[in-house]
C-alpha atoms as a PDB file:
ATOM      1  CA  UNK A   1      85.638 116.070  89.626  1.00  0.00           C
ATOM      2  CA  UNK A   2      88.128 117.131  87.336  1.00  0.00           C
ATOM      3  CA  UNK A   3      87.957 120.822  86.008  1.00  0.00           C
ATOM      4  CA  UNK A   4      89.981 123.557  85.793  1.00  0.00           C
ATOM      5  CA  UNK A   5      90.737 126.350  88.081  1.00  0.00           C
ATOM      6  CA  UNK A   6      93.313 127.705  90.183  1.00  0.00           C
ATOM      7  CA  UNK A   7      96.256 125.603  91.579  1.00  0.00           C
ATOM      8  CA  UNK A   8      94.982 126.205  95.516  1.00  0.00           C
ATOM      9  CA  UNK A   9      91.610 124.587  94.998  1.00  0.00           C
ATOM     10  CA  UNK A  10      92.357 120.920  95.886  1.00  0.00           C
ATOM     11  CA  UNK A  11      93.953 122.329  98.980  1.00  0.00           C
ATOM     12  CA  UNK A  12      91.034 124.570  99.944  1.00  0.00           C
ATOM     13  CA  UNK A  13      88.566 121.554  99.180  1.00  0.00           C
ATOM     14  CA  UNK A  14      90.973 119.411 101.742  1.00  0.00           C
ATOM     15  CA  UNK A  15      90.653 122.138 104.006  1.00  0.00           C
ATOM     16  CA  UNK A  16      86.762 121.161 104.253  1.00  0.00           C
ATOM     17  CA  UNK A  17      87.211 117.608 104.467  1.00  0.00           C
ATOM     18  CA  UNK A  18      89.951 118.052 107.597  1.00  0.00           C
ATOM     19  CA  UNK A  19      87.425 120.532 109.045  1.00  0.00           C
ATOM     20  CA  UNK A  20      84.611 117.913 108.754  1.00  0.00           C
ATOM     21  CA  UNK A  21      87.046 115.095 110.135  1.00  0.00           C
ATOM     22  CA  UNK A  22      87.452 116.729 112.900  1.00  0.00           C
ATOM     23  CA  UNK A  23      89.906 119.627 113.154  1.00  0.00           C
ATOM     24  CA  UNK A  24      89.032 123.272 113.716  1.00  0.00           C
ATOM     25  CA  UNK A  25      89.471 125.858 110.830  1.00  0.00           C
ATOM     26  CA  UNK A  26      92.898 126.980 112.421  1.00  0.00           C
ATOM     27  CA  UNK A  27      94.430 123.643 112.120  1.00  0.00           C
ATOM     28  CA  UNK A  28      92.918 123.031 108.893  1.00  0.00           C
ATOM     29  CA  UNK A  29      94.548 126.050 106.949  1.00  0.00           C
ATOM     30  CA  UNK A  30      97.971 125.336 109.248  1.00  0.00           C
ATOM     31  CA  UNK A  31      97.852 122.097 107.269  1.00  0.00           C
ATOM     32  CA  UNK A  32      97.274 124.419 104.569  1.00  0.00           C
ATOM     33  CA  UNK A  33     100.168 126.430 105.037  1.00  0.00           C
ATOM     34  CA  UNK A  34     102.591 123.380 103.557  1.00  0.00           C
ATOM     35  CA  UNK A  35     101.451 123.607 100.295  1.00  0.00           C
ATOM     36  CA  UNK A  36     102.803 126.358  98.213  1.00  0.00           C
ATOM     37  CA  UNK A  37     100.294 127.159  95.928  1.00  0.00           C
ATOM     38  CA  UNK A  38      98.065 127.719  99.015  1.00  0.00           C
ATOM     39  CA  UNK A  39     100.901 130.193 100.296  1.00  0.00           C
ATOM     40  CA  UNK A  40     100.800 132.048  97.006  1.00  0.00           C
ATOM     41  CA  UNK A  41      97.202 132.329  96.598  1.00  0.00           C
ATOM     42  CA  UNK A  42      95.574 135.423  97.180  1.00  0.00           C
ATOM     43  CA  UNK A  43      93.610 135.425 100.879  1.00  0.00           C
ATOM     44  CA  UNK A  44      90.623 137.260  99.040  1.00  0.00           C
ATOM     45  CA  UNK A  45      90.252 134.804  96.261  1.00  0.00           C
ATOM     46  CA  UNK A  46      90.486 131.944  98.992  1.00  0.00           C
ATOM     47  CA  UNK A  47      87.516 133.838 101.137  1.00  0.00           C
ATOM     48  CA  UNK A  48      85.691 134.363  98.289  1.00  0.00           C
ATOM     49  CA  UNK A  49      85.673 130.780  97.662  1.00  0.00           C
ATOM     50  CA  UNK A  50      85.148 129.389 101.014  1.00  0.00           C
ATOM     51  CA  UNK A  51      81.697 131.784 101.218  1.00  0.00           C
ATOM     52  CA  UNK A  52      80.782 129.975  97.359  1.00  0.00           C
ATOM     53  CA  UNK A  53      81.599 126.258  98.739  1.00  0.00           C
ATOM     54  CA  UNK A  54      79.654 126.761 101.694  1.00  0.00           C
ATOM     55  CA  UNK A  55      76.491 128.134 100.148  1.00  0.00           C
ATOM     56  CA  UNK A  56      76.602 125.956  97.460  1.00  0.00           C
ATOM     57  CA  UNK A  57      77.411 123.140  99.959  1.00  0.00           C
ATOM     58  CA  UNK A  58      74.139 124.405 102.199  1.00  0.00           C
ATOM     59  CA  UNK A  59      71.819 124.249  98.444  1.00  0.00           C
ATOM     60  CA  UNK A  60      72.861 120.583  98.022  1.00  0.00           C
ATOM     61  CA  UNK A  61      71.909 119.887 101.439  1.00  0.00           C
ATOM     62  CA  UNK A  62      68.511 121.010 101.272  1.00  0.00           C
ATOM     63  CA  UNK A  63      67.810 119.927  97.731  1.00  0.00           C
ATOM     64  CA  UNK A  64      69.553 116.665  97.399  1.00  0.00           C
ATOM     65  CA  UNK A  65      69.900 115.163 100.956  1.00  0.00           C
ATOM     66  CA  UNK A  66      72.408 112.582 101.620  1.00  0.00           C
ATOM     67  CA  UNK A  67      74.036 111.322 104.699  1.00  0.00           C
ATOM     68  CA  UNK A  68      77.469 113.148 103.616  1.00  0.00           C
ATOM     69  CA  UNK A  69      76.176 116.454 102.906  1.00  0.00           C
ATOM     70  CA  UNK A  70      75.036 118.028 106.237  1.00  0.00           C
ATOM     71  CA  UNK A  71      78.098 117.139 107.793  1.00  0.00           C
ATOM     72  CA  UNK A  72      80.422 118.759 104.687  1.00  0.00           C
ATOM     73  CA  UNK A  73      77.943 121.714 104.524  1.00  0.00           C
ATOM     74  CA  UNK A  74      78.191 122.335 108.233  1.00  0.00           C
ATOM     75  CA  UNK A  75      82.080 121.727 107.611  1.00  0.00           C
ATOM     76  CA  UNK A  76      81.671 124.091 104.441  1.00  0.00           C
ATOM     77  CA  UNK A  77      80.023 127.061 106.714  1.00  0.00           C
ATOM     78  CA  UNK A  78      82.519 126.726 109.576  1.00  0.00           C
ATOM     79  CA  UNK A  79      85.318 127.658 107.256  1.00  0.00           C
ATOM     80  CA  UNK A  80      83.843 130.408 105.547  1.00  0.00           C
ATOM     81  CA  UNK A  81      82.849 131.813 109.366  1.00  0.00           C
ATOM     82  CA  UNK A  82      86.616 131.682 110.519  1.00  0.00           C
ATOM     83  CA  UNK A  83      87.565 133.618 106.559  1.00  0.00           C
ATOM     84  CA  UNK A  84      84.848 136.254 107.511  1.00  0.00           C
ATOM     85  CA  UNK A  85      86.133 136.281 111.035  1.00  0.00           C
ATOM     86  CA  UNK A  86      82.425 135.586 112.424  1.00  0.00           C
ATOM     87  CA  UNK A  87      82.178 133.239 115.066  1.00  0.00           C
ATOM     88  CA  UNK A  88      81.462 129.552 114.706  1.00  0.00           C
ATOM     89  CA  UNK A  89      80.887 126.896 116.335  1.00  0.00           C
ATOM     90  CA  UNK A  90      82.554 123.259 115.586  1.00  0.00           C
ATOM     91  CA  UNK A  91      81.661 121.733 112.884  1.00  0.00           C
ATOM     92  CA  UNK A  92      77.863 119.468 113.649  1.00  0.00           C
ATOM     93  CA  UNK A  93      78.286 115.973 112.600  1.00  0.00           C
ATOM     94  CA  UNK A  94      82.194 116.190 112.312  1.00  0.00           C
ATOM     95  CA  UNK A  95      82.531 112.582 113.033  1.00  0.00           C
ATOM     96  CA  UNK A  96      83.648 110.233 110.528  1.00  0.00           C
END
Protein backbone atom coordinates (compact mmCIF):
# COMPACT_ATOMS: atom_id res chain seq x y z
CA UNK A 1 0.00 0.00 0.00
CA UNK A 2 2.13 2.68 -0.92
CA UNK A 3 1.65 6.13 0.89
CA UNK A 4 3.52 8.38 2.63
CA UNK A 5 4.45 8.71 6.19
CA UNK A 6 7.22 8.42 8.45
CA UNK A 7 10.40 6.34 7.69
CA UNK A 8 9.62 3.74 10.87
CA UNK A 9 6.27 2.61 9.53
CA UNK A 10 7.27 -0.43 7.40
CA UNK A 11 9.19 -1.52 10.44
CA UNK A 12 6.34 -1.05 12.91
CA UNK A 13 3.91 -2.84 10.32
CA UNK A 14 6.71 -5.86 10.35
CA UNK A 15 6.57 -5.69 13.90
CA UNK A 16 2.79 -7.00 13.58
CA UNK A 17 3.40 -9.51 11.09
CA UNK A 18 6.50 -11.15 13.38
CA UNK A 19 4.08 -10.81 16.33
CA UNK A 20 1.36 -12.72 14.37
CA UNK A 21 4.06 -15.34 13.10
CA UNK A 22 4.75 -16.18 16.15
CA UNK A 23 7.11 -14.11 18.30
CA UNK A 24 6.17 -12.14 21.41
CA UNK A 25 6.13 -8.24 21.32
CA UNK A 26 9.69 -8.22 23.02
CA UNK A 27 11.30 -10.08 20.28
CA UNK A 28 9.41 -8.35 17.73
CA UNK A 29 10.66 -4.69 18.53
CA UNK A 30 14.37 -6.43 19.37
CA UNK A 31 14.13 -7.21 15.66
CA UNK A 32 13.12 -3.75 15.56
CA UNK A 33 15.97 -2.37 17.19
CA UNK A 34 18.30 -3.08 13.80
CA UNK A 35 16.74 -0.70 11.83
CA UNK A 36 17.71 2.84 12.35
CA UNK A 37 14.90 4.73 11.54
CA UNK A 38 13.06 2.61 14.17
CA UNK A 39 15.94 3.70 16.69
CA UNK A 40 15.35 7.33 15.82
CA UNK A 41 11.72 7.39 15.96
CA UNK A 42 10.06 8.87 18.72
CA UNK A 43 8.58 5.96 21.34
CA UNK A 44 5.32 8.18 21.62
CA UNK A 45 4.69 8.47 17.96
CA UNK A 46 5.38 4.58 17.70
CA UNK A 47 2.64 3.96 20.71
CA UNK A 48 0.45 6.16 19.28
CA UNK A 49 0.49 4.18 16.23
CA UNK A 50 0.45 0.74 17.51
CA UNK A 51 -3.04 1.80 19.60
CA UNK A 52 -4.37 3.26 15.72
CA UNK A 53 -3.23 -0.17 13.88
CA UNK A 54 -4.80 -2.20 16.37
CA UNK A 55 -8.19 -0.53 16.51
CA UNK A 56 -8.34 -0.05 13.08
CA UNK A 57 -7.11 -3.67 12.67
CA UNK A 58 -10.11 -4.83 15.30
CA UNK A 59 -12.88 -2.49 12.78
CA UNK A 60 -11.76 -4.55 9.75
CA UNK A 61 -12.24 -7.61 11.61
CA UNK A 62 -15.67 -7.14 12.52
CA UNK A 63 -16.78 -5.40 9.37
CA UNK A 64 -14.97 -7.16 6.65
CA UNK A 65 -14.11 -10.72 7.94
CA UNK A 66 -11.44 -12.65 6.35
CA UNK A 67 -9.38 -15.54 7.42
CA UNK A 68 -6.19 -13.10 7.82
CA UNK A 69 -7.69 -10.49 9.84
CA UNK A 70 -8.45 -11.97 13.31
CA UNK A 71 -5.19 -13.34 13.54
CA UNK A 72 -3.34 -9.71 12.48
CA UNK A 73 -5.94 -7.88 14.68
CA UNK A 74 -5.24 -10.11 17.64
CA UNK A 75 -1.44 -9.61 16.54
CA UNK A 76 -2.35 -5.76 16.15
CA UNK A 77 -3.81 -5.58 19.97
CA UNK A 78 -0.95 -7.58 21.51
CA UNK A 79 1.49 -4.93 20.46
CA UNK A 80 -0.30 -2.01 21.40
CA UNK A 81 -0.85 -3.94 25.08
CA UNK A 82 3.04 -4.41 25.54
CA UNK A 83 3.39 -0.11 24.23
CA UNK A 84 0.72 0.66 26.96
CA UNK A 85 2.44 -1.71 29.29
CA UNK A 86 -1.03 -3.64 29.94
CA UNK A 87 -0.84 -7.18 30.03
CA UNK A 88 -1.45 -9.51 27.12
CA UNK A 89 -1.71 -12.56 26.32
CA UNK A 90 -0.01 -14.28 23.04
CA UNK A 91 -1.18 -13.47 20.15
CA UNK A 92 -4.76 -16.02 19.23
CA UNK A 93 -4.34 -17.59 15.93
CA UNK A 94 -0.51 -16.76 15.67
CA UNK A 95 0.06 -19.69 13.49
CA UNK A 96 0.94 -19.34 10.00
Amino acid sequence: MPCRGAAWIDTALMTVRLIRAGHTPTQAETWAQQIPAWTAAPPHAVTAFAQAVADRSDELARQAPAPHRQPLADAARAWANHRLGKPHAAAQGSQP
